[in-house]
N, C-alpha and C. Protein backbone atom coordinates (compact mmCIF):
# COMPACT_ATOMS: atom_id res chain seq x y z
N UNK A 1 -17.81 -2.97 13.82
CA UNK A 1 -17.04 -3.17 12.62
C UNK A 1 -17.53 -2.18 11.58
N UNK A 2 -16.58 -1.26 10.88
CA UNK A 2 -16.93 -0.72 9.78
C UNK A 2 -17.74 -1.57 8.60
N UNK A 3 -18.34 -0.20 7.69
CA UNK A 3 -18.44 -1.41 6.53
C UNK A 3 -17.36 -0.93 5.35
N UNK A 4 -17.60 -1.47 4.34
CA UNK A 4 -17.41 -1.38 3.37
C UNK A 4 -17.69 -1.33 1.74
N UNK A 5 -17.58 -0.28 0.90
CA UNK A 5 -17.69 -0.90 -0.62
C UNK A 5 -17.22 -1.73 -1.42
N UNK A 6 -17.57 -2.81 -2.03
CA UNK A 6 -16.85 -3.51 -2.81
C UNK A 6 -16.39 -2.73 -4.45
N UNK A 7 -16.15 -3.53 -4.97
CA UNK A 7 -16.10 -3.13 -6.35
C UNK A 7 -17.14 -3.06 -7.17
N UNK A 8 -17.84 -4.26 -7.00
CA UNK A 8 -18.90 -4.18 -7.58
C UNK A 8 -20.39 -3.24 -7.64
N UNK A 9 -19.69 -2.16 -6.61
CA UNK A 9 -20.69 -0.86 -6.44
C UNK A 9 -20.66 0.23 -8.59
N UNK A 10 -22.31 -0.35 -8.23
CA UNK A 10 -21.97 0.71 -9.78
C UNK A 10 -22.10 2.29 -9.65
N UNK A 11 -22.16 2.60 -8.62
CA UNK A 11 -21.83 4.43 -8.42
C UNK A 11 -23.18 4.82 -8.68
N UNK A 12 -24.46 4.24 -7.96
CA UNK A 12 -25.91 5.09 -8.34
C UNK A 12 -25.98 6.17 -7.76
N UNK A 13 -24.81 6.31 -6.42
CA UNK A 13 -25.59 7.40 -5.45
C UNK A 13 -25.93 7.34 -4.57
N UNK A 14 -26.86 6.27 -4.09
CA UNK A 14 -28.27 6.34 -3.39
C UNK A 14 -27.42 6.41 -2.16
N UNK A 15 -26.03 5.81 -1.25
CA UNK A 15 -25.80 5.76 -0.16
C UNK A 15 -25.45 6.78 0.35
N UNK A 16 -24.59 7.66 -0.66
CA UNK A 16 -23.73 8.51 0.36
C UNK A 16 -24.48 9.48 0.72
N UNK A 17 -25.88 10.49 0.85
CA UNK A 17 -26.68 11.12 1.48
C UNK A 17 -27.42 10.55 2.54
N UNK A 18 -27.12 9.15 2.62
CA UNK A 18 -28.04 8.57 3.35
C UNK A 18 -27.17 8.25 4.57
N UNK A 19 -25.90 8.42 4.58
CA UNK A 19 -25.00 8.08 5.66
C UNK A 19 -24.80 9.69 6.84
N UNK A 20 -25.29 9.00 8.08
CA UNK A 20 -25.65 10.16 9.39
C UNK A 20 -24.21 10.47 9.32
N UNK A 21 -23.35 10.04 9.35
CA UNK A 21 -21.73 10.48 9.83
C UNK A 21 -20.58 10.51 8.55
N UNK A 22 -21.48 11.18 7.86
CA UNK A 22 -20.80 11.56 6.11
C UNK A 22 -19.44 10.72 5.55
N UNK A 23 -20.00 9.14 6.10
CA UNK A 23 -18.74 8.41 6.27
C UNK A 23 -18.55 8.14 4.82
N UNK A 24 -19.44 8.46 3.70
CA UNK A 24 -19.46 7.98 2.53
C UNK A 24 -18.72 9.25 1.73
N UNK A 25 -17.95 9.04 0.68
CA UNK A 25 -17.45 9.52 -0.30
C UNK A 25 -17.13 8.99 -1.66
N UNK A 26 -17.24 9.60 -3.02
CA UNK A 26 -16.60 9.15 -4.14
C UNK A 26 -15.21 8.64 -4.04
N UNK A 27 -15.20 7.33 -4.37
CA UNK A 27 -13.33 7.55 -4.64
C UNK A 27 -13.21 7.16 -6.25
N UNK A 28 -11.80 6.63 -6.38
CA UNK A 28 -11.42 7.16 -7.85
C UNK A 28 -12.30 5.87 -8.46
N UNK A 29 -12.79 4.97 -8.17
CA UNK A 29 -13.62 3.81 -9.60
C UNK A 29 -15.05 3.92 -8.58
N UNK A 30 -15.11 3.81 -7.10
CA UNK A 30 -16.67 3.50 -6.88
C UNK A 30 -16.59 4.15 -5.19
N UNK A 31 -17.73 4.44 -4.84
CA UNK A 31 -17.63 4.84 -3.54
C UNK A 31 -16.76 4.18 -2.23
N UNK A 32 -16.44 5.23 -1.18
CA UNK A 32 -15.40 4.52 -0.33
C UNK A 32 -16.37 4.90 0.68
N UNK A 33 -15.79 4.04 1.88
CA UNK A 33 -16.12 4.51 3.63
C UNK A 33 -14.92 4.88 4.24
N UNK A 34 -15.17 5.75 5.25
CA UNK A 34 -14.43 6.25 6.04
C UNK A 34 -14.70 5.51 7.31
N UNK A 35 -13.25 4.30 7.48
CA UNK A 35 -13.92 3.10 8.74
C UNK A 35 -13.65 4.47 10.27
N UNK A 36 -12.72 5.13 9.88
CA UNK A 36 -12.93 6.41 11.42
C UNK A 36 -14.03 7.03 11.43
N UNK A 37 -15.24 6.88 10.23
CA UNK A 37 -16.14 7.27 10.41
C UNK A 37 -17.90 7.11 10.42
N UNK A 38 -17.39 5.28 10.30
CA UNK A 38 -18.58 4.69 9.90
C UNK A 38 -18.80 3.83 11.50
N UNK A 39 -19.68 4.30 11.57
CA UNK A 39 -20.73 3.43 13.03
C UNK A 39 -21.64 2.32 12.27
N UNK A 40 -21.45 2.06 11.66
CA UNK A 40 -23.37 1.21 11.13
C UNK A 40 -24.25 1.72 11.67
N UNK A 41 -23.88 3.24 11.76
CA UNK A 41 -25.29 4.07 12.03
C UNK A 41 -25.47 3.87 13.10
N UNK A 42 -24.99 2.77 14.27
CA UNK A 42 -25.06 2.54 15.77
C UNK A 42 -25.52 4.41 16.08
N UNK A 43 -26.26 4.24 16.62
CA UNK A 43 -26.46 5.88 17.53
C UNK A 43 -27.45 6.97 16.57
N UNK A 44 -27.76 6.32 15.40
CA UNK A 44 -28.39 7.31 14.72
C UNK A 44 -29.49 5.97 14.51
N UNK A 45 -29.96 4.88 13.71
CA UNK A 45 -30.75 3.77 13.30
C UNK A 45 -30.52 2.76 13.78
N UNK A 46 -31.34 1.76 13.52
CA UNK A 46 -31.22 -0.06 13.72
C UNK A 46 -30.57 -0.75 12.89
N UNK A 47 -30.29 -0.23 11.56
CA UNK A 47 -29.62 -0.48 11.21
C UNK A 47 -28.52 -0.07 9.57
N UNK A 48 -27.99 -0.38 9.49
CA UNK A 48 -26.85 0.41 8.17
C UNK A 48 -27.58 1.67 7.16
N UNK A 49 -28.16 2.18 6.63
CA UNK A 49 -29.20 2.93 6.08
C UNK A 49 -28.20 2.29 4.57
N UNK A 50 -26.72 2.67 4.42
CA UNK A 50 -26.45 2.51 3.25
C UNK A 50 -26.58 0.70 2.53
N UNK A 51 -26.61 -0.18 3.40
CA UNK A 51 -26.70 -1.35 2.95
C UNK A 51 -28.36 -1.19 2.54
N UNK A 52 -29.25 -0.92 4.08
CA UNK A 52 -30.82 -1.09 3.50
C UNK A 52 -31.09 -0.27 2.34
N UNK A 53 -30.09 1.01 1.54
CA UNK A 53 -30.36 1.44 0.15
C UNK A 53 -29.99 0.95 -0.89
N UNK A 54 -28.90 0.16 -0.74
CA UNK A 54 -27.77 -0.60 -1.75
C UNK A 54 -28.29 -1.51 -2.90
N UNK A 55 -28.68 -1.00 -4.57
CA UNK A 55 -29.87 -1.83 -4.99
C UNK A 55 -28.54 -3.12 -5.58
N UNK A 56 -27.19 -3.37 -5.63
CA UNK A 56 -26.18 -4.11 -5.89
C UNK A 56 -25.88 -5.16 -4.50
N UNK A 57 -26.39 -4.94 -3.47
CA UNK A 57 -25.80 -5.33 -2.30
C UNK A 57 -24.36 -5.45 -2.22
N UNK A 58 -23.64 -4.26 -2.19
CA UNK A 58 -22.20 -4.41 -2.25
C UNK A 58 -21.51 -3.85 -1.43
N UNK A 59 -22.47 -3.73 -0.10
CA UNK A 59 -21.62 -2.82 1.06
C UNK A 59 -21.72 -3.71 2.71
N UNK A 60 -20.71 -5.31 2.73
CA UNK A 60 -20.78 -6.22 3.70
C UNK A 60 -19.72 -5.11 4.90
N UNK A 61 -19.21 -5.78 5.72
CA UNK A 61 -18.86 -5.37 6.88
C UNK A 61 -17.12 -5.74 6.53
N UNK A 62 -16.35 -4.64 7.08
CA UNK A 62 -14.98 -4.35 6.64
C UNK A 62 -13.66 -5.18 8.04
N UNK A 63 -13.54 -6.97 7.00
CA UNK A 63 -12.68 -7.31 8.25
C UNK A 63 -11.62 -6.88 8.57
N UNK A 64 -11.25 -6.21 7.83
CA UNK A 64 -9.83 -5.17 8.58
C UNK A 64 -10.33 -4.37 9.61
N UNK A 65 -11.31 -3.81 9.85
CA UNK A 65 -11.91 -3.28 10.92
C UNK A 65 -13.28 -3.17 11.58
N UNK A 66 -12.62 -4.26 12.46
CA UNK A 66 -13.66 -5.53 13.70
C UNK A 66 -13.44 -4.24 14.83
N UNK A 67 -15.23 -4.05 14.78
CA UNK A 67 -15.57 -3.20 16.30
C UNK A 67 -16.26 -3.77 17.21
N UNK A 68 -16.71 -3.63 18.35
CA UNK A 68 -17.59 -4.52 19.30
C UNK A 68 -18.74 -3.26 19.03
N UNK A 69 -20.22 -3.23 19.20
CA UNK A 69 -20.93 -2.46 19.07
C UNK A 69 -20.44 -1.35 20.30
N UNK A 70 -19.87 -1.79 21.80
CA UNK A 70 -19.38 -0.83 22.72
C UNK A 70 -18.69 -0.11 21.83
N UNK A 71 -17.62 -0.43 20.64
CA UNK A 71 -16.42 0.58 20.24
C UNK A 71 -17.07 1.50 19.11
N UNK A 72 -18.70 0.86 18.58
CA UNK A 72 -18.91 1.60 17.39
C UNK A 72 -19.59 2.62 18.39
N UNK A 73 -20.50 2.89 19.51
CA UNK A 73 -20.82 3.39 20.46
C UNK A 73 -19.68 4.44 20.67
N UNK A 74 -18.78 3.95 21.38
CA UNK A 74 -17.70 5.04 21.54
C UNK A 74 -17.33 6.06 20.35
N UNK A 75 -17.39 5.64 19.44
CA UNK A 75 -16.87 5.97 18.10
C UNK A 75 -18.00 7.69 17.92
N UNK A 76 -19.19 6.80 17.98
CA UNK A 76 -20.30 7.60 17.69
C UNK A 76 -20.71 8.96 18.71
N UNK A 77 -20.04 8.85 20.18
CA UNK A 77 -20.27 9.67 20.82
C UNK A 77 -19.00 10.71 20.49
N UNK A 78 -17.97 10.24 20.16
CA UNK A 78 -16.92 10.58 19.90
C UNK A 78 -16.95 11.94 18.52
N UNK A 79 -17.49 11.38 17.45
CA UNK A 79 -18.33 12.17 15.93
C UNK A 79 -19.19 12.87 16.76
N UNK A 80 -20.38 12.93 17.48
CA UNK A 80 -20.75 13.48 18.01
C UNK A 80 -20.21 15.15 18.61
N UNK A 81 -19.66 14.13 19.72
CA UNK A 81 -18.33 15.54 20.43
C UNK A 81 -17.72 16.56 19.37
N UNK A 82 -16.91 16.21 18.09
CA UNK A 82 -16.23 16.56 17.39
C UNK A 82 -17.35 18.05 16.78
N UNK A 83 -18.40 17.24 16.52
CA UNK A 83 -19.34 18.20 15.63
C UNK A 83 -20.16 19.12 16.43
N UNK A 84 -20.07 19.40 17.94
CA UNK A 84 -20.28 20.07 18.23
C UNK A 84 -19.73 21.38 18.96
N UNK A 85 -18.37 20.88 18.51
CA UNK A 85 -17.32 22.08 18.95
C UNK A 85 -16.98 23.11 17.76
């Protein structure tokens, strides 16, 4: 499952360098994820890097998009492939 930002992100920063698959970006009021591009770090850590930085805790898991760890796996070999062509 992707994650997600809520609203209540106050824009410190701290996540989006910290995300392996540059799934993080500014959007127009507070940071967004890219769910085609967010693994929960599956394949790079143990676990989310941007939640374990998050000093608001405002980045839960995105139920519009439910992955099985096999699909965040796939996903990740997939980003992988892409970035090395």
């Amino acid at each position: 499952m992707a994650l997600k930002i809520t609203e209540e992100c106050i824009n410190c920063d701290v996540c989006e360098p910290e995300c392996p698959n540059e799934a993080i970006s500014a959007g127009e009021e507070y940071y967004v994820i890219d769910p085609n591009r967010c693994t929960e770090c599956v394949g790079h850590f143990d676990t989310p890097q941007c939640v374990e930085v998050c000093p608001v805790e405002c980045i839960p898991k995105d139920e519009n998009h439910e992955e099985s760890e096999e699909q965040l796996w796939a996903k990740y070999r997939q980003l992988i492939s892409a970035a090395q062509v």
